[in-house]
Protein backbone atom coordinates (compact mmCIF):
# COMPACT_ATOMS: atom_id res chain seq x y z
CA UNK A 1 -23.45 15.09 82.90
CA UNK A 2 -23.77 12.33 80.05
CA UNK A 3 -27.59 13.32 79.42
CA UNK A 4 -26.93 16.78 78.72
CA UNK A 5 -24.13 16.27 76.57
CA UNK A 6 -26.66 14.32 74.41
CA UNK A 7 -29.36 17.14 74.79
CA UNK A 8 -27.62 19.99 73.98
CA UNK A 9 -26.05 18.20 70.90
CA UNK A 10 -27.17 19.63 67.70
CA UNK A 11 -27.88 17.76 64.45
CA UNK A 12 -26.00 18.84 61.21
CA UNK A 13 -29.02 20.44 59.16
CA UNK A 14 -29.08 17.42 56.40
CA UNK A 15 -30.03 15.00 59.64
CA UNK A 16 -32.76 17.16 61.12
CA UNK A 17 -36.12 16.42 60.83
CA UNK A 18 -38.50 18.15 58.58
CA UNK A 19 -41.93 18.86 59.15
CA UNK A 20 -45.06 18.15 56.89
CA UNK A 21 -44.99 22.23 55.67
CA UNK A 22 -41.43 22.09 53.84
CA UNK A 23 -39.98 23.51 57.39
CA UNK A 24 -37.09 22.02 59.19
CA UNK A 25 -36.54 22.42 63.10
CA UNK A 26 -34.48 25.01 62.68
CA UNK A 27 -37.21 27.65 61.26
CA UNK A 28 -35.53 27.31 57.64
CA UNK A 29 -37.33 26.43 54.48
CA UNK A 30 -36.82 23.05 52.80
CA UNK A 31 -36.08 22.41 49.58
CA UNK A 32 -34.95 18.83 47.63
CA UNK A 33 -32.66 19.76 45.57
CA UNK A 34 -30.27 21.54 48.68
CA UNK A 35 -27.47 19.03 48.48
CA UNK A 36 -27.53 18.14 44.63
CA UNK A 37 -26.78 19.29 41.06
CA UNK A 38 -27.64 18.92 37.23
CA UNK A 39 -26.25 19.94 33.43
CA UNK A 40 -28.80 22.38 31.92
CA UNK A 41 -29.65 21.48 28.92
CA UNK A 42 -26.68 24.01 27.09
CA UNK A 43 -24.43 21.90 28.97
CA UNK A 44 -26.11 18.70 27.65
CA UNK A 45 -25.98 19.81 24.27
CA UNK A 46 -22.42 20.99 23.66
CA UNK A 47 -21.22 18.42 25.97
CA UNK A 48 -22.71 15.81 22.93
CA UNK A 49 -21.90 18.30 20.38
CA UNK A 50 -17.85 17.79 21.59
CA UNK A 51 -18.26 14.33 21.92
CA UNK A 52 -19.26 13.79 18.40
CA UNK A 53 -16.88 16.30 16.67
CA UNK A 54 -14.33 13.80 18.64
CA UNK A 55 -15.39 10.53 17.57
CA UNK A 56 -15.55 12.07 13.56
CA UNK A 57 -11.68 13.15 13.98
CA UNK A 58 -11.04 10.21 14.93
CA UNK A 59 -12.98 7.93 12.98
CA UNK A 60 -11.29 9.76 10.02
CA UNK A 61 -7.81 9.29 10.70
CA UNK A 62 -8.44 5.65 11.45
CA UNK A 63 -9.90 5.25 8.31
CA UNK A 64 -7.32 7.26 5.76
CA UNK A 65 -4.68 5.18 8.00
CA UNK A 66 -6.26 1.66 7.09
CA UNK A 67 -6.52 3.41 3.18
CA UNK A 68 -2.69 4.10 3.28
CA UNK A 69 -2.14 0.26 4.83
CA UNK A 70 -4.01 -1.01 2.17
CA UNK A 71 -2.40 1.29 -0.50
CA UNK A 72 1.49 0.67 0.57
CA UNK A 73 0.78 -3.15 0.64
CA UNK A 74 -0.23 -2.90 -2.73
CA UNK A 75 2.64 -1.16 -3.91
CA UNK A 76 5.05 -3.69 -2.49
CA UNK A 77 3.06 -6.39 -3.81
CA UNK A 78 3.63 -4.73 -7.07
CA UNK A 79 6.78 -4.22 -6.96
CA UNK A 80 8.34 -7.41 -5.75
CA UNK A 81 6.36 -8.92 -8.40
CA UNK A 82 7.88 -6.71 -11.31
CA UNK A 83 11.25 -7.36 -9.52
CA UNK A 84 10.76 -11.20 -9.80
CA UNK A 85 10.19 -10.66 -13.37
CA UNK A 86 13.09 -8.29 -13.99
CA UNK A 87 15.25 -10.64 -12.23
CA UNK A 88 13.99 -13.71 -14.52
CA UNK A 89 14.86 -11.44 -17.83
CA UNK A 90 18.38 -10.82 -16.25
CA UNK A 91 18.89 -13.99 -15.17
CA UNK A 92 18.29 -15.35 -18.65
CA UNK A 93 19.95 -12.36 -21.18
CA UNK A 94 22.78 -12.81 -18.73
CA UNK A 95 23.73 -16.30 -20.45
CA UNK A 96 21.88 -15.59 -23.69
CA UNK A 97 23.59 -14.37 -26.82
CA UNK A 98 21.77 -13.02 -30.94
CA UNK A 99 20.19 -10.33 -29.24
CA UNK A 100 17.75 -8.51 -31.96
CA UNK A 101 19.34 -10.08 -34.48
CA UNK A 102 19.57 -10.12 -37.55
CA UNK A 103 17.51 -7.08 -37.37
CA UNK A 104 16.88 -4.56 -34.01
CA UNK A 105 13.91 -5.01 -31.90
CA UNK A 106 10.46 -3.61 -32.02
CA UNK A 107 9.63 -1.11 -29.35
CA UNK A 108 8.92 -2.82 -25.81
CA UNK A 109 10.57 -5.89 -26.83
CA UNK A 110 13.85 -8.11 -27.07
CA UNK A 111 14.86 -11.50 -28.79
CA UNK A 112 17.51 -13.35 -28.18
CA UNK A 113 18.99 -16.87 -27.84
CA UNK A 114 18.90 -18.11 -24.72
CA UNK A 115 21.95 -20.74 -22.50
CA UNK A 116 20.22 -24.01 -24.10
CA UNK A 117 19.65 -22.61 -27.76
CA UNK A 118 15.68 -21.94 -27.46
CA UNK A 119 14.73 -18.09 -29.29
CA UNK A 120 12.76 -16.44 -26.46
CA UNK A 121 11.28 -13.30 -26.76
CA UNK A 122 10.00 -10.91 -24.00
CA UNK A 123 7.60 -8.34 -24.94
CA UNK A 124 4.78 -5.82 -23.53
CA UNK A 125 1.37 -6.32 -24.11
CA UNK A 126 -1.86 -5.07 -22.55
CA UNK A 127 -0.02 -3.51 -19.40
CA UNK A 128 1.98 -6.83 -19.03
CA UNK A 129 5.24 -8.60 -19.68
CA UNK A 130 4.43 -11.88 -21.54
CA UNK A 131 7.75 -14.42 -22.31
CA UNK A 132 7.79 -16.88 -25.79
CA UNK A 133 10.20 -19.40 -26.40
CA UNK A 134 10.09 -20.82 -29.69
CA UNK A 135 8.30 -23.86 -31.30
CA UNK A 136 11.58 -25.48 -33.01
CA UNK A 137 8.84 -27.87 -34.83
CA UNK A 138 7.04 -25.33 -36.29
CA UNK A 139 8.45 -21.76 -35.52
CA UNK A 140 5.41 -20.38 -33.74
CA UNK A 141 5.30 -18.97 -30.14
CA UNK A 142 3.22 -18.61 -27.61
CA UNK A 143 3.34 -16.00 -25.07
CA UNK A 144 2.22 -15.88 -21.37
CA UNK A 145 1.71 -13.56 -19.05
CA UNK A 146 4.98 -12.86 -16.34
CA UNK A 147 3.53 -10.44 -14.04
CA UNK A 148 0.51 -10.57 -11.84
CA UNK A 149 -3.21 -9.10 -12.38
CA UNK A 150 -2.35 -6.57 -9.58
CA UNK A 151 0.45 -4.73 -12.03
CA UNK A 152 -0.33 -2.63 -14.97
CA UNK A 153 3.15 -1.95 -16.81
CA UNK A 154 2.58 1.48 -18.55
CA UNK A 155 6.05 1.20 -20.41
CA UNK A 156 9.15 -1.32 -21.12
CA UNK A 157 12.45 -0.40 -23.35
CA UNK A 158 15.05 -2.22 -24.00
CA UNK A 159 18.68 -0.51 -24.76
CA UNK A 160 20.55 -3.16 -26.72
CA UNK A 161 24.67 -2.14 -27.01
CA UNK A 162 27.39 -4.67 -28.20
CA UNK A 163 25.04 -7.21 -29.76
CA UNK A 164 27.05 -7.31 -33.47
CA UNK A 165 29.41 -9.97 -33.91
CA UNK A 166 32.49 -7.76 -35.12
CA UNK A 167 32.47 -4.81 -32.58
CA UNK A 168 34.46 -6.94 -29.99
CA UNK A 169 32.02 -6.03 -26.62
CA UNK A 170 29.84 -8.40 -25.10
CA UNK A 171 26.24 -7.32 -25.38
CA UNK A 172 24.94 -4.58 -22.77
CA UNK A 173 21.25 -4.55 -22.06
CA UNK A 174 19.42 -1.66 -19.91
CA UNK A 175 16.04 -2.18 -19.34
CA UNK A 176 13.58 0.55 -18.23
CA UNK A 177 10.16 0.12 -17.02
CA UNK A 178 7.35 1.91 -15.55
CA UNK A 179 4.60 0.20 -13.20
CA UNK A 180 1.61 0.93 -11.26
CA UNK A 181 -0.27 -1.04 -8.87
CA UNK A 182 -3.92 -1.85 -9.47
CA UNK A 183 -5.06 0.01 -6.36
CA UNK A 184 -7.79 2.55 -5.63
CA UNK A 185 -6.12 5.69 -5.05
CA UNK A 186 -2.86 4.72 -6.42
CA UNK A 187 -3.21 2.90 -9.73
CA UNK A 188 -1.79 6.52 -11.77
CA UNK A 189 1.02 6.38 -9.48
CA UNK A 190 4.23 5.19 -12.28
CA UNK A 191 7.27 3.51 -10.69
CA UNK A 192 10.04 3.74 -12.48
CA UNK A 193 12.40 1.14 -12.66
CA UNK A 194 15.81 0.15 -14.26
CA UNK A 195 18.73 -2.24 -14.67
CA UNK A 196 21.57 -3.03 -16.62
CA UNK A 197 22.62 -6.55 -17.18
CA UNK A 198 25.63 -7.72 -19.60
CA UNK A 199 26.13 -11.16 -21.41
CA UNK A 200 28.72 -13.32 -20.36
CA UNK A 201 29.71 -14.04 -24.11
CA UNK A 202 30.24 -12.71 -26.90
CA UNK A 203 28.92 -12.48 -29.83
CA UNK A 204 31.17 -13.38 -32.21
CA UNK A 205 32.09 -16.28 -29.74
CA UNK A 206 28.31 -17.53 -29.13
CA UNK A 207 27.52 -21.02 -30.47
């Protein structure tokens, strides 16, 4: 019984022998390529052509998101640098007193006294803010820079009220500026900033 089991048994087709001629046992023709598959070469080519319209998307957001990084960084580099400087104006008008006096100001600048008696000055020049105290020896003053290289300041005004000694309000100054950072794509960008800051004296009271 067990040997013709095993006789009568037939072989799936991909087992069975295959003669010399390209002619299996069973009387059918044999080919190779029976049990496999290919891309033509359509396939191949708009497979790649896909594949590369992919990547360039992609590449190309990457790279305008690393532009805007780069850009937004250098706007709030630029702007907590003017800040620092608009603080360090405040800061010193707050205590100061003989603002633009005995005459007003030039355009883009302010003089007054400041807490410890030294004439300071704070002026716009070549896209920056530049500070002066003054030489008590000789009268002269030097000015230096206040913001960085990576600011350009395209305007400053200063709004002087109060500053005369007889009408009885302590001095008022609003100061209005305009920046850009020194960026590519972003340096004609203005910011436009402003504060008010009053003296804690008056005039008529200052030393």
């Amino acid at each position: 019984m067990i040997k013709r089991i095993i006789k009568t048994t037939q072989l799936p087709v991909f087992l069975r022998p295959v003669s010399r001629h390209g002619v299996n046992s069973s009387g059918g023709r044999w080919s190779s390529y029976d049990h496999r598959s290919a891309f033509t070469l359509v396939e191949t080519i708009v497979a790649i052509g896909v594949f590369s319209i992919t990547v360039s998307i992609a590449l190309g957001g990457l790279v305008t998101a690393l532009r805007t990084q780069r850009q937004v960084a250098a706007f709030i580099s630029a702007d907590n640098n003017v800040s620092l400087v608009l603080e360090q104006i405040a800061r010193e008008a707050r205590t100061g007193y003989d603002f633009c006096r005995p005459n007003s100001c030039p355009p883009g600048e302010i003089d007054f006294v400041n807490a410890v008696g030294v004439p300071v000055i704070y002026r716009l020049a070549g896209g920056a803010i530049e500070r002066a105290e003054e030489n008590l020896t000789n009268g002269t003053y030097t000015f230096s820079p206040l913001t960085g290289i990576n600011v350009t300041v395209a305007y400053l005004n200063f709004v002087v009220f109060g500053n005369q000694p007889t009408d009885n309000w302590p001095p008022r100054i609003t100061i209005s500026i305009g920046i850009s950072a020194n960026s590519l794509g972003i340096s004609s960008d203005v910011t436009n900033l402003q504060t008010t800051v009053s003296s804690r004296q008056m005039d008529a009271l200052a030393p």
